[in-house]
Protein backbone atom coordinates (compact mmCIF):
# COMPACT_ATOMS: atom_id res chain seq x y z
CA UNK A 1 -93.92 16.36 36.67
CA UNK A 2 -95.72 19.55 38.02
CA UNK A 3 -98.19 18.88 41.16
CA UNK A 4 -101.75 18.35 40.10
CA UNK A 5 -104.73 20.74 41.05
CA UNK A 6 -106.54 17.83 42.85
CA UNK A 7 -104.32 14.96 44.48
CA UNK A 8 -105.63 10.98 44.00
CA UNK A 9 -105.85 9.61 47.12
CA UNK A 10 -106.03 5.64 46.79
CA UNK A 11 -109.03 3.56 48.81
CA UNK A 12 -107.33 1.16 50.79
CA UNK A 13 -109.82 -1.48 52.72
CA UNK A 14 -108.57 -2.39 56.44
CA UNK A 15 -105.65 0.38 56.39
CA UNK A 16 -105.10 4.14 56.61
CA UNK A 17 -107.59 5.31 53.77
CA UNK A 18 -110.61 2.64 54.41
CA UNK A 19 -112.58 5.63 55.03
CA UNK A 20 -112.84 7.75 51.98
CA UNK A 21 -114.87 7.90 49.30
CA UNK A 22 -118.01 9.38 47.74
CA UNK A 23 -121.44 10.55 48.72
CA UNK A 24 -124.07 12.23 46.95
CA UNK A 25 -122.81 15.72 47.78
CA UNK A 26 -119.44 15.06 46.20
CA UNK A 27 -116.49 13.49 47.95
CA UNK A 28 -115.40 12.62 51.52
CA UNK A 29 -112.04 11.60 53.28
CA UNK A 30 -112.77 10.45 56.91
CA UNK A 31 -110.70 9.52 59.73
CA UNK A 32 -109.76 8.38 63.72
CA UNK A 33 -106.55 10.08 64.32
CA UNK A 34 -104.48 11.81 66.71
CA UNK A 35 -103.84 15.80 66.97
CA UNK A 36 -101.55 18.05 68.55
CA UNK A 37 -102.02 21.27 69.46
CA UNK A 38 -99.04 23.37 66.98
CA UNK A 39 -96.40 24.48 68.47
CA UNK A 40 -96.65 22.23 72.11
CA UNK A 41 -94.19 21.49 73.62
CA UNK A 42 -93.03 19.97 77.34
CA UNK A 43 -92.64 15.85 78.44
CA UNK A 44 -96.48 15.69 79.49
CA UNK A 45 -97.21 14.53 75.83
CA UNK A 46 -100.22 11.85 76.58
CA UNK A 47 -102.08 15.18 77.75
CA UNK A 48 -101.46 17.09 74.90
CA UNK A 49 -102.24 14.09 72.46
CA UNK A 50 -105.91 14.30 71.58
CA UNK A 51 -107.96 12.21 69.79
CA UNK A 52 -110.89 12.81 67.27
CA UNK A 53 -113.04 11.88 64.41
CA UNK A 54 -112.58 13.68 61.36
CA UNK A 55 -114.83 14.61 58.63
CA UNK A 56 -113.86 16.50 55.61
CA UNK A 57 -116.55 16.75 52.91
CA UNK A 58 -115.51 18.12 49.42
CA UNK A 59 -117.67 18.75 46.61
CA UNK A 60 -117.21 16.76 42.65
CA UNK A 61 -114.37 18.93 41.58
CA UNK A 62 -112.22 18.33 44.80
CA UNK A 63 -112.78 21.69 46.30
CA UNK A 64 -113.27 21.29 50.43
CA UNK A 65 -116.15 22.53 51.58
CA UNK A 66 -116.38 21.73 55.06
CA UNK A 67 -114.62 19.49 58.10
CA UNK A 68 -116.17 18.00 61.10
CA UNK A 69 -113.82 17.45 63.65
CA UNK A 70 -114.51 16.45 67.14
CA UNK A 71 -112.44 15.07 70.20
CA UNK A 72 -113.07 13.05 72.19
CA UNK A 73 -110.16 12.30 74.58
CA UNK A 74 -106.53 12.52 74.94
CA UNK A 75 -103.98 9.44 75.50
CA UNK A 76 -104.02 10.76 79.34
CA UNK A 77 -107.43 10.83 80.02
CA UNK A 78 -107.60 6.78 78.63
CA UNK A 79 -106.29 5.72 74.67
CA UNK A 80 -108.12 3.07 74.09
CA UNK A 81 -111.39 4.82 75.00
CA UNK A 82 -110.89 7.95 73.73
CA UNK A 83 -110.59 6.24 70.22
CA UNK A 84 -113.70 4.15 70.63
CA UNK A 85 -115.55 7.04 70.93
CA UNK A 86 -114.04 8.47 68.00
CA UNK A 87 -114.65 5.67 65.76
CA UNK A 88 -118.63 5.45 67.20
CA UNK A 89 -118.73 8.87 66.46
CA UNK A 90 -117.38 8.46 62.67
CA UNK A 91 -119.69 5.95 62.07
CA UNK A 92 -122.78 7.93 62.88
CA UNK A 93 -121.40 9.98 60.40
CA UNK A 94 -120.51 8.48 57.65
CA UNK A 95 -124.06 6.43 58.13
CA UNK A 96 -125.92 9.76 57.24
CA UNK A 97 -124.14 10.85 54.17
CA UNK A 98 -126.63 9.17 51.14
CA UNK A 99 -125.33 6.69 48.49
CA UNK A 100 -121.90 6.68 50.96
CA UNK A 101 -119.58 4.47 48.58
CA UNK A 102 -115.88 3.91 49.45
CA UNK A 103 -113.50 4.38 46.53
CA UNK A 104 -110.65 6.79 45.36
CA UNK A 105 -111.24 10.54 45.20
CA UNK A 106 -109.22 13.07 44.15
CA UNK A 107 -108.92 16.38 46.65
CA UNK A 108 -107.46 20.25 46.17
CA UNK A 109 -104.99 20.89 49.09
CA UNK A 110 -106.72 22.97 51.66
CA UNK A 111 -106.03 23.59 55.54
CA UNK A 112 -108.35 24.31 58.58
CA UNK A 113 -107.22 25.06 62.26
CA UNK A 114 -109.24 23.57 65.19
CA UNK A 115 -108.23 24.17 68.87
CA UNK A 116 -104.70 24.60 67.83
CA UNK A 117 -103.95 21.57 65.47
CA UNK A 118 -103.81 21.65 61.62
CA UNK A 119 -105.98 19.50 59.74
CA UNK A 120 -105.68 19.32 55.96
CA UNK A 121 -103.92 18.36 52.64
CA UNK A 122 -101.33 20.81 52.75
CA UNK A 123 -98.39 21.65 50.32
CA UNK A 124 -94.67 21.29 51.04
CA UNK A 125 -91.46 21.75 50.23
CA UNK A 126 -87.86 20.80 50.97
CA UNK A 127 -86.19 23.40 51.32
CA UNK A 128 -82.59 21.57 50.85
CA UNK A 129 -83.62 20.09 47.64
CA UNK A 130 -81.33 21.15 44.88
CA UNK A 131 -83.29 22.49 41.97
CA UNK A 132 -82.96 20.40 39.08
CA UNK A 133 -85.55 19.65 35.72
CA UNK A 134 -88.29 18.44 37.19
CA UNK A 135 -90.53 20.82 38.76
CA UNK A 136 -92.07 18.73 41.59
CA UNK A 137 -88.83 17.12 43.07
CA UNK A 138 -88.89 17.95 46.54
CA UNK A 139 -92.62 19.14 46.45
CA UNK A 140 -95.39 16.60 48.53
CA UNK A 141 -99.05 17.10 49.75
CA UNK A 142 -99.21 15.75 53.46
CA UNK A 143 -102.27 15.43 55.24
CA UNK A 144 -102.53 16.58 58.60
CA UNK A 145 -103.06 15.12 61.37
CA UNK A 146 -102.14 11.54 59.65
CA UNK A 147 -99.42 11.92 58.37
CA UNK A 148 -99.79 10.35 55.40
CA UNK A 149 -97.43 11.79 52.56
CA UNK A 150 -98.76 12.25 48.41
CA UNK A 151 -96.08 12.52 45.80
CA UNK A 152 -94.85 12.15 42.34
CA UNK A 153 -95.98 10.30 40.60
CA UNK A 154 -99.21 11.43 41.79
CA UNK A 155 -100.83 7.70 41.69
CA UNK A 156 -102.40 7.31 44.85
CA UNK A 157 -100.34 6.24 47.00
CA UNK A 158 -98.97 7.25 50.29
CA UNK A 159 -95.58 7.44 52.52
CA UNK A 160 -95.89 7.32 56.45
C-alpha cells in the first residue's frame, strides 16, 4: 500500500486529536504541546522544554497554508501554567475560525521551523527496514511536536 497524498487523521473527543477539524476556510489541526528546540542537548531539559499553542490551518484539498504557533512558557519557568496559557490561548483561536466543526480531516505532509523546533506532518523512513513487496513498509507520517505516528493502513489512527 503506497502512502496517500493527504493522510486521515481521526477526531478523537477528550484525547490527542479533540482539536481538529473544519472551518469555513478549509481544514484545521490544533494543539497544546511541548517543543524542543532541534538539536538541544545538556541535563537542564525543563528549560529547554517549551510549551505552546499550535495552529495549523489547511485549505479543502489538504494543502497547509499557514501555522500559528506561540509559547508561552517552558516546564522551568512553571508546567502547569505555562500550559494554561496555552490552552486559553487555543481557545481564542479556534473561537474565531467560522462554522468551526470538529471531525476528521485529511492533511498533505508539510513542515515549518519556529525558534528552533519542527512542527509538521512529516515523512519517514526506517532506514533498517528490509525492502520487501509492499511499498510503504517502513514508511510513516509523524507529526511534530506530538508525536503522534500515521501509518498503513492509512485509517486514521495513530501510534504514540
Amino acid at each position: 500500500m503506497s502512502v496517500p497524498d493527504v493522510i486521515p487523521i481521526r477526531h478523537e473527543p477528550d484525547y490527542r486529536t479533540s482539536t481538529i477539524g473544519r472551518w469555513q476556510g478549509g481544514q484545521f489541526f490544533a494543539s497544546v504541546t511541548a517543543a524542543f528546540p532541534e538539536g538541544w542537548s545538556g541535563d537542564d531539559w525543563q528549560s529547554q522544554k517549551r510549551w505552546c499553542a499550535v495552529l495549523h490551518q489547511f485549505d479543502e484539498a489538504g494543502r497547509h497554508l499557514t501555522s500559528r504557533i506561540q509559547f508561552t512558557g517552558t516546564t522551568a519557568d512553571g508546567e502547569e501554567k505555562a500550559i494554561t496559557a496555552a490552552r486559553q490561548l487555543l481557545a481564542e483561536w479556534l473561537d474565531a475560525l467560522p462554522e468551526r466543526q470538529y471531525q476528521d480531516i485529511a492533511i498533505a505532509p508539510f513542515s515549518v521551523q519556529f525558534e528552533g523546533a519542527l512542527f509538521g506532518l512529516v515523512l519517514e523512513e526506517d532506514e533498517d527496514q528490509e525492502e520487501e513487496d509492499d511499498a510503504a513498509d517502513g514508511v510513516w507520517a509523524e507529526f511534530y511536536p506530538d508525536g503522534l505516528g500515521f501509518h498503513a493502513p492509512w485509517h486514521g489512527c495513530y501510534d504514540t
